[in-house]
Protein backbone atom coordinates (compact mmCIF):
# COMPACT_ATOMS: atom_id res chain seq x y z
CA UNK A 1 -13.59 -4.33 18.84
CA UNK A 2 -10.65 -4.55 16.95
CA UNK A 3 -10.84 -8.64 16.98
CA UNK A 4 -14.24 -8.82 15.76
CA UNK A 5 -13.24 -6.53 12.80
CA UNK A 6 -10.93 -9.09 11.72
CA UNK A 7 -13.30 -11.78 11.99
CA UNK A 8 -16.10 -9.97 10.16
CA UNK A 9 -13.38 -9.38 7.83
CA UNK A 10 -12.19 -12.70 6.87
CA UNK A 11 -15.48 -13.95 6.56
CA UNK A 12 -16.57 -11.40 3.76
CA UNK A 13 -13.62 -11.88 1.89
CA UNK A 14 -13.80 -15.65 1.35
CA UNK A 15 -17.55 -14.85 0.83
CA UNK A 16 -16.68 -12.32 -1.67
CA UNK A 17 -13.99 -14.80 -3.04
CA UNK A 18 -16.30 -17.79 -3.61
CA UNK A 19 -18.53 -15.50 -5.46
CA UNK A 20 -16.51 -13.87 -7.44
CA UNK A 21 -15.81 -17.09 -9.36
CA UNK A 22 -19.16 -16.40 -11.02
CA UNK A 23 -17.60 -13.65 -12.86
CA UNK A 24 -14.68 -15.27 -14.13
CA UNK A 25 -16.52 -17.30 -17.21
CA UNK A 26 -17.69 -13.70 -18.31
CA UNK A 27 -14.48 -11.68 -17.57
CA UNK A 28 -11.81 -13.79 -16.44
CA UNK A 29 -9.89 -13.50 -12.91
CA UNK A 30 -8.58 -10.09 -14.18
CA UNK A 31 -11.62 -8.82 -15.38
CA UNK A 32 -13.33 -9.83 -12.26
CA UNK A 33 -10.18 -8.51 -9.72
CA UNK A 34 -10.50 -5.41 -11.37
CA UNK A 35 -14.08 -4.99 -11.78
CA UNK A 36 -14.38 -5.77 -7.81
CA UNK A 37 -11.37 -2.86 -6.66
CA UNK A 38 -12.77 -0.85 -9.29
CA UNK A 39 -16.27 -0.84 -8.14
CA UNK A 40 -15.26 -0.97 -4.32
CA UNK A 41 -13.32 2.23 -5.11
CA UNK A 42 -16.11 4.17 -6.45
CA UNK A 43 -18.11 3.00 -3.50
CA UNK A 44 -15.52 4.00 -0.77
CA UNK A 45 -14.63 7.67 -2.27
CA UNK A 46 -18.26 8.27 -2.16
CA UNK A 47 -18.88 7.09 1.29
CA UNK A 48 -16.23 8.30 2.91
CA UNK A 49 -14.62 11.24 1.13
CA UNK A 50 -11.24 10.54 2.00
CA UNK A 51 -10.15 13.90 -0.10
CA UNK A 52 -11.38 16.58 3.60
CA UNK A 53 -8.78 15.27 5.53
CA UNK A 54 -5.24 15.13 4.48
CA UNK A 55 -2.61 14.61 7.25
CA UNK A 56 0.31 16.68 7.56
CA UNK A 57 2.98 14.33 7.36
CA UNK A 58 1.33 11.82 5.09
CA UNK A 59 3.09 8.75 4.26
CA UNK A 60 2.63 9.00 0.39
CA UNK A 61 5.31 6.34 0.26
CA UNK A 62 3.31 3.54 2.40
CA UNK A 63 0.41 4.61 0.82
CA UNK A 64 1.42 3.60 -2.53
CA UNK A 65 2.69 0.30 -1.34
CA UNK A 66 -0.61 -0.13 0.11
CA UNK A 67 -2.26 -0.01 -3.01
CA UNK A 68 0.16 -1.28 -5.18
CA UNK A 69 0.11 -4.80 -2.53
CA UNK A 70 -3.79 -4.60 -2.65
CA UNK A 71 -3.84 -4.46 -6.34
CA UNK A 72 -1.76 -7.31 -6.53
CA UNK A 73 -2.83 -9.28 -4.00
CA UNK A 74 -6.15 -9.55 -5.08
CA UNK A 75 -5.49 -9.75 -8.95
CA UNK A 76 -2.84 -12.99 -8.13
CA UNK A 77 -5.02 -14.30 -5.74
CA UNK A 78 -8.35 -14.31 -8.80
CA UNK A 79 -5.65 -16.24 -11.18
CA UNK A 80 -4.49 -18.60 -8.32
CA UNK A 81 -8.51 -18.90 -7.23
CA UNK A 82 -9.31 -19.78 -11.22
CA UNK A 83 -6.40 -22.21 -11.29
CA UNK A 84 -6.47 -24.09 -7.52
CA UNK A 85 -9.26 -24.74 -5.05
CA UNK A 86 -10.32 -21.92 -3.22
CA UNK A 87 -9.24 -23.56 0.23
CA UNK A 88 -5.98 -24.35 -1.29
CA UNK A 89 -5.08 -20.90 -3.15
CA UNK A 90 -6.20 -19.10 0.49
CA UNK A 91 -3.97 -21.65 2.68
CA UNK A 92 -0.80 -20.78 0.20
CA UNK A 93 -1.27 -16.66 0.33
CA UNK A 94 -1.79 -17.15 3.84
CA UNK A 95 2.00 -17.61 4.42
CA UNK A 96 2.36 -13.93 3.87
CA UNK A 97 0.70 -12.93 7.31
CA UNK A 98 2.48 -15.88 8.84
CA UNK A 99 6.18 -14.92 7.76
CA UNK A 100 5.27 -11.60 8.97
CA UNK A 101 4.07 -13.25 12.27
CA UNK A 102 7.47 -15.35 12.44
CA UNK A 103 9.86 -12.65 11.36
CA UNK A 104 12.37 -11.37 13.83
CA UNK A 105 11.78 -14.66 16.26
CA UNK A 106 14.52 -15.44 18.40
CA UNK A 107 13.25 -18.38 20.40
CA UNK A 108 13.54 -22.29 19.17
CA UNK A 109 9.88 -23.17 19.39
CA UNK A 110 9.03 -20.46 17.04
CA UNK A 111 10.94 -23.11 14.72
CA UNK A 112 8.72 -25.58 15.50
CA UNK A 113 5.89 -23.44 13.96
CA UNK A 114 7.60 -22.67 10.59
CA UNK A 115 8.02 -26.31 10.25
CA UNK A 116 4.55 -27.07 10.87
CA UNK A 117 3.44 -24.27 8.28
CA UNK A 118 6.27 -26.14 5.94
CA UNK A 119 4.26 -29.47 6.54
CA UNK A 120 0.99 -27.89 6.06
CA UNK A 121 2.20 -26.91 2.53
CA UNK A 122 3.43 -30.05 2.12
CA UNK A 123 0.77 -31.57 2.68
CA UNK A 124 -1.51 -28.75 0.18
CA UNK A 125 0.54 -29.34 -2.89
CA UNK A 126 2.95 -31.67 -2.49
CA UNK A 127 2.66 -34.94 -4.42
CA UNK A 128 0.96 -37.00 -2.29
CA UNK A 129 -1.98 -34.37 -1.13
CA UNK A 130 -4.94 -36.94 -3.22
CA UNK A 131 -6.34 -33.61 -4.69
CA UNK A 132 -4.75 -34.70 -7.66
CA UNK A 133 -1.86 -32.99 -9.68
CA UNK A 134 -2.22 -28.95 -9.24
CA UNK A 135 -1.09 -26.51 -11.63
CA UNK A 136 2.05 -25.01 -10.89
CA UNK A 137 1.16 -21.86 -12.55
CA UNK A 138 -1.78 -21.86 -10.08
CA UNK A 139 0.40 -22.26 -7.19
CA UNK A 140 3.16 -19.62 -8.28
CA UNK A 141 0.33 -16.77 -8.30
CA UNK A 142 -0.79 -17.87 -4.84
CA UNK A 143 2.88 -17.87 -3.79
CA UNK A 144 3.25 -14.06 -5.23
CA UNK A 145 -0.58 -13.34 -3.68
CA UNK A 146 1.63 -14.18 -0.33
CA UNK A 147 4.12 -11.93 -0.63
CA UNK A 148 1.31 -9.11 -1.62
CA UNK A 149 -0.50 -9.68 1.63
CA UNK A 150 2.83 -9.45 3.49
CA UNK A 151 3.69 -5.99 2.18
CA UNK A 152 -0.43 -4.96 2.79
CA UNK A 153 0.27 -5.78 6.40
CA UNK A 154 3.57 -4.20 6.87
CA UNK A 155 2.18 -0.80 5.02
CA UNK A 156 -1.64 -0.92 6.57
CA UNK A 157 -0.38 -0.39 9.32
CA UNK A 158 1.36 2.86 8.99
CA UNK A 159 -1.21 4.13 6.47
CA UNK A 160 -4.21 3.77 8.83
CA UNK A 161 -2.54 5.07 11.59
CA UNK A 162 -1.81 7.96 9.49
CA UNK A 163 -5.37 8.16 7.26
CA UNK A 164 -7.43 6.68 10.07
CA UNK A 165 -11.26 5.48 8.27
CA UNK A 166 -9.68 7.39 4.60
CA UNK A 167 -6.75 4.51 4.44
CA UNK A 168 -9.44 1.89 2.54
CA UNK A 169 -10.58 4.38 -0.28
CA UNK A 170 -7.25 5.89 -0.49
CA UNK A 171 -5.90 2.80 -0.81
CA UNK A 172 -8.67 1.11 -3.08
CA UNK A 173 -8.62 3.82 -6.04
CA UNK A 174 -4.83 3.29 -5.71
CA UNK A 175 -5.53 -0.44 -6.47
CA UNK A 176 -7.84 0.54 -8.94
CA UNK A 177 -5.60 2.89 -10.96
CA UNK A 178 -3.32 -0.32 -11.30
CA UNK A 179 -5.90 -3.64 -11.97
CA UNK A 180 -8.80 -1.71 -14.35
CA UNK A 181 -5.86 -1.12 -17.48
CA UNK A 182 -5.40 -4.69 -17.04
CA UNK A 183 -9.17 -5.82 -16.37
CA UNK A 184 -9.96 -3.64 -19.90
CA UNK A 185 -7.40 -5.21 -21.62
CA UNK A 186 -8.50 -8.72 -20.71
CA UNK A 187 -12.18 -8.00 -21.22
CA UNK A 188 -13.28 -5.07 -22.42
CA UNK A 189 -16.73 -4.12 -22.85
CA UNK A 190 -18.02 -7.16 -20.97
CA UNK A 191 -17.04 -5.86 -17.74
CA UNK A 192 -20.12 -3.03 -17.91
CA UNK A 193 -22.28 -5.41 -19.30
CA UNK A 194 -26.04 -5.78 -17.61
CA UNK A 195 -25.66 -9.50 -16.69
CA UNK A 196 -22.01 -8.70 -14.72
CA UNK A 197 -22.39 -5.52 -12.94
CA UNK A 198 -25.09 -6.83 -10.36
CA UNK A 199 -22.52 -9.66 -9.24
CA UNK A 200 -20.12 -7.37 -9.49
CA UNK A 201 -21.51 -4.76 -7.06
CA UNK A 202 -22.39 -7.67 -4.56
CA UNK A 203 -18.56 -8.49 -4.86
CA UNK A 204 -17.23 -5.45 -4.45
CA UNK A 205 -19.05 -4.96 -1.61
CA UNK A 206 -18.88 -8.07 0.16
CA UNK A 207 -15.32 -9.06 -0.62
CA UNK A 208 -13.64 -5.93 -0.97
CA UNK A 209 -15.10 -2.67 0.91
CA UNK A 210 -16.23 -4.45 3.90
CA UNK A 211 -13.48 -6.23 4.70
CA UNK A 212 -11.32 -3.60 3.58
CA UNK A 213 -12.43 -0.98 5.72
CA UNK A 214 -12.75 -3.09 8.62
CA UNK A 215 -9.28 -4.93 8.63
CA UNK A 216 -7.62 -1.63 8.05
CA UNK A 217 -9.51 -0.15 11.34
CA UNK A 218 -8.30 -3.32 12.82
CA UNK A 219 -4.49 -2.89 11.70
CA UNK A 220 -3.77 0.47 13.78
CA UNK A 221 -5.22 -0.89 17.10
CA UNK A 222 -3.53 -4.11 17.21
CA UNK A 223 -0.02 -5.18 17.41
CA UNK A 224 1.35 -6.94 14.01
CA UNK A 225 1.73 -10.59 15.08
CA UNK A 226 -1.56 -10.23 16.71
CA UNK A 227 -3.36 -9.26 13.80
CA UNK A 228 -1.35 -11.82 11.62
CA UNK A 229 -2.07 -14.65 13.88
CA UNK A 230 -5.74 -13.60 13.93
CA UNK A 231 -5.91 -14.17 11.17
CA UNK A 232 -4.95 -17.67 11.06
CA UNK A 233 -8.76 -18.39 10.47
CA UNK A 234 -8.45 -17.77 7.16
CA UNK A 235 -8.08 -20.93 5.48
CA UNK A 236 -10.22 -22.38 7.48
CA UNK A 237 -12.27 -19.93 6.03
CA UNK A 238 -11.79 -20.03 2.94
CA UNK A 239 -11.92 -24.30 2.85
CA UNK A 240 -15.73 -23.55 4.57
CA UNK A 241 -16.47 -21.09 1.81
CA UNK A 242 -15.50 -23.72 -0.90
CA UNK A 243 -17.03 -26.17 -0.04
CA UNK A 244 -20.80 -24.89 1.21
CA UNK A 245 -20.61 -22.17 -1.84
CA UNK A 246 -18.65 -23.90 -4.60
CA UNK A 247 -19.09 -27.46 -3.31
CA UNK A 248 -15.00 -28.00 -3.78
CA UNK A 249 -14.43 -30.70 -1.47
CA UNK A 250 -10.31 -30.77 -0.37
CA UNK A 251 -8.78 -34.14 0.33
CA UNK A 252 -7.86 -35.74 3.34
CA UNK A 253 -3.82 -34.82 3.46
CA UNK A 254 -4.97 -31.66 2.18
CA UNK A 255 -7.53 -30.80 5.27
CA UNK A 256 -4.59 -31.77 7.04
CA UNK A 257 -2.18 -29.59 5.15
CA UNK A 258 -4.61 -26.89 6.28
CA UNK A 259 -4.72 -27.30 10.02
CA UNK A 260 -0.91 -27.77 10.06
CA UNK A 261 -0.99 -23.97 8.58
CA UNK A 262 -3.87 -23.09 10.82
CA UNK A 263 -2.03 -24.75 13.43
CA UNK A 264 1.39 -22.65 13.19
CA UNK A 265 -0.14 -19.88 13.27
CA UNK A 266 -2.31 -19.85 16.18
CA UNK A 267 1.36 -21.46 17.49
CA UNK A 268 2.92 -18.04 16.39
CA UNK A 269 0.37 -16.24 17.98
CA UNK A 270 0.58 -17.55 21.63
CA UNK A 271 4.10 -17.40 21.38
CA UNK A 272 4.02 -14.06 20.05
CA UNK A 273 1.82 -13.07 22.42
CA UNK A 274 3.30 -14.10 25.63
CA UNK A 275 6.40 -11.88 24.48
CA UNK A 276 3.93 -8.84 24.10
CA UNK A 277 2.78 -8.98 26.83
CA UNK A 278 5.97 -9.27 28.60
CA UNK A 279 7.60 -6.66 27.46
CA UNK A 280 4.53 -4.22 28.00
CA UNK A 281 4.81 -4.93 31.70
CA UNK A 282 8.05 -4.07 31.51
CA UNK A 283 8.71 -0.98 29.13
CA UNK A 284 5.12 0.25 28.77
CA UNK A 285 6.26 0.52 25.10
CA UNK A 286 2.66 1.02 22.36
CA UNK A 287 2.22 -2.13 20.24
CA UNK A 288 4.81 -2.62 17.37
């Protein structure tokens, strides 16, 4: 099922993520953003073989967003991870998926959940969160990790219904064309050395060609809000992953901060929702 995708999904990415922070004393956040897409590529083309089916009408445009969003999602969300708490860097990027669930709204309550996400953020980084002063620097990449997710959404869509099961290793040696230059430059030789590739591997499989695959057999069969709001579990997530796996422990205002966001977008979701299904009944029209 297309929801339990998502779910399996967000779980191996904040997995993935809490490992990965293992590599970054060897390699860095690049280093370890690019060893994970590279590795996850070369594990996808082999699997799946993306090259015996080519559709006629591809969209090589969409495509390349695709990858270009996936390389920079995950190589802003590594330098916002190695700057921010996990729970924290997740519940910022996570306002990519919910401006794409808000977009186009034309009823008032919708407001009411783009002012609780507002709170929520509030309540991550602003001044009185008691996690202590954050680094801006840290909260900028998250912000741009946002925006990356936002366009990986908008294009997944198009590109799986176009690639079908090819649309992850398509899109992953895309991503990998772009983050290994900068993952070489940052670390060079230590990214093939014997005491990173094994954590590595585990990454790339756990955090990247898992949930990869899955969300992007998810995307196709379920409308966009519906797959944004879905995955509204994220921080949560993410938070859980911190804290059992890194032991990062988020304060009070900012637990709060992250059920506002949680919160607005489950919000988003019902209200979303409820207007899908409306105007199904009505026009018969195929998800949007």
């Amino acid at each position: 099922m297309p929801i339990a995708a998502v779910l399996c999904a967000m779980a191996c990415f904040q997995v993935g993520a809490a490992l990965s922070k293992g590599l970054f004393p060897a390699v860095g956040p690049q280093g370890a953003a690019a060893l994970r897409i590279s590795l996850a590529a070369a594990m996808l083309l082999v699997i799946q073989r993306p090259w015996r089916t080519w559709p006629q009408r591809a969209p090589a445009a969409a495509l390349a967003v695709l990858g270009l969003a996936s390389a920079g999602a995950m190589m802003m969300f590594y330098l916002g991870l190695s700057r921010l708490p996990q729970g924290v860097t997740i519940g910022l990027q996570f306002l990519g998926p919910l401006a794409i669930a808000l977009a186009g709204s034309r009823k008032a309550t919708d407001l009411v959940w783009a002012a609780l996400a507002a709170a929520g953020v509030w309540g991550l980084v602003g001044p009185n969160s008691g996690g202590g002063r954050l680094d801006p620097v840290g909260i900028g990449f998250a912000l741009g990790a946002a925006a990356s997710w936002a366009a990986y959404i908008l294009s997944g869509r198009i590109v799986g219904r176009a690639f079908g099961n090819a649309s992850a290793a398509w899109a992953t040696s895309i991503a990998a064309l772009v983050a290994a230059p900068i993952g070489i430059a940052h670390a060079g030789w230590a990214l093939v050395s014997p005491a990173v590739l094994p954590l590595g591997l585990l990454v790339a499989l756990v955090a990247t060609a898992l949930p990869f695959s899955l969300e992007l057999y998810a995307m196709p069969r379920m409308p966009g809000r519906t797959f944004s709001v879905f995955m509204s579990l994220e921080p949560g997530f993410g938070a859980l992953s911190g804290l059992i796996l890194l032991h990062e422990r988020l304060a009070w205002p900012q637990l709060a901060g992250l059920l506002a966001v949680i919160s607005a977008a489950a919000g988003a979701a019902w209200s979303a929702g409820r207007r899908a299904g409306a105007a199904s009944l009505v026009t018969e029209a195929p998800p949007d």
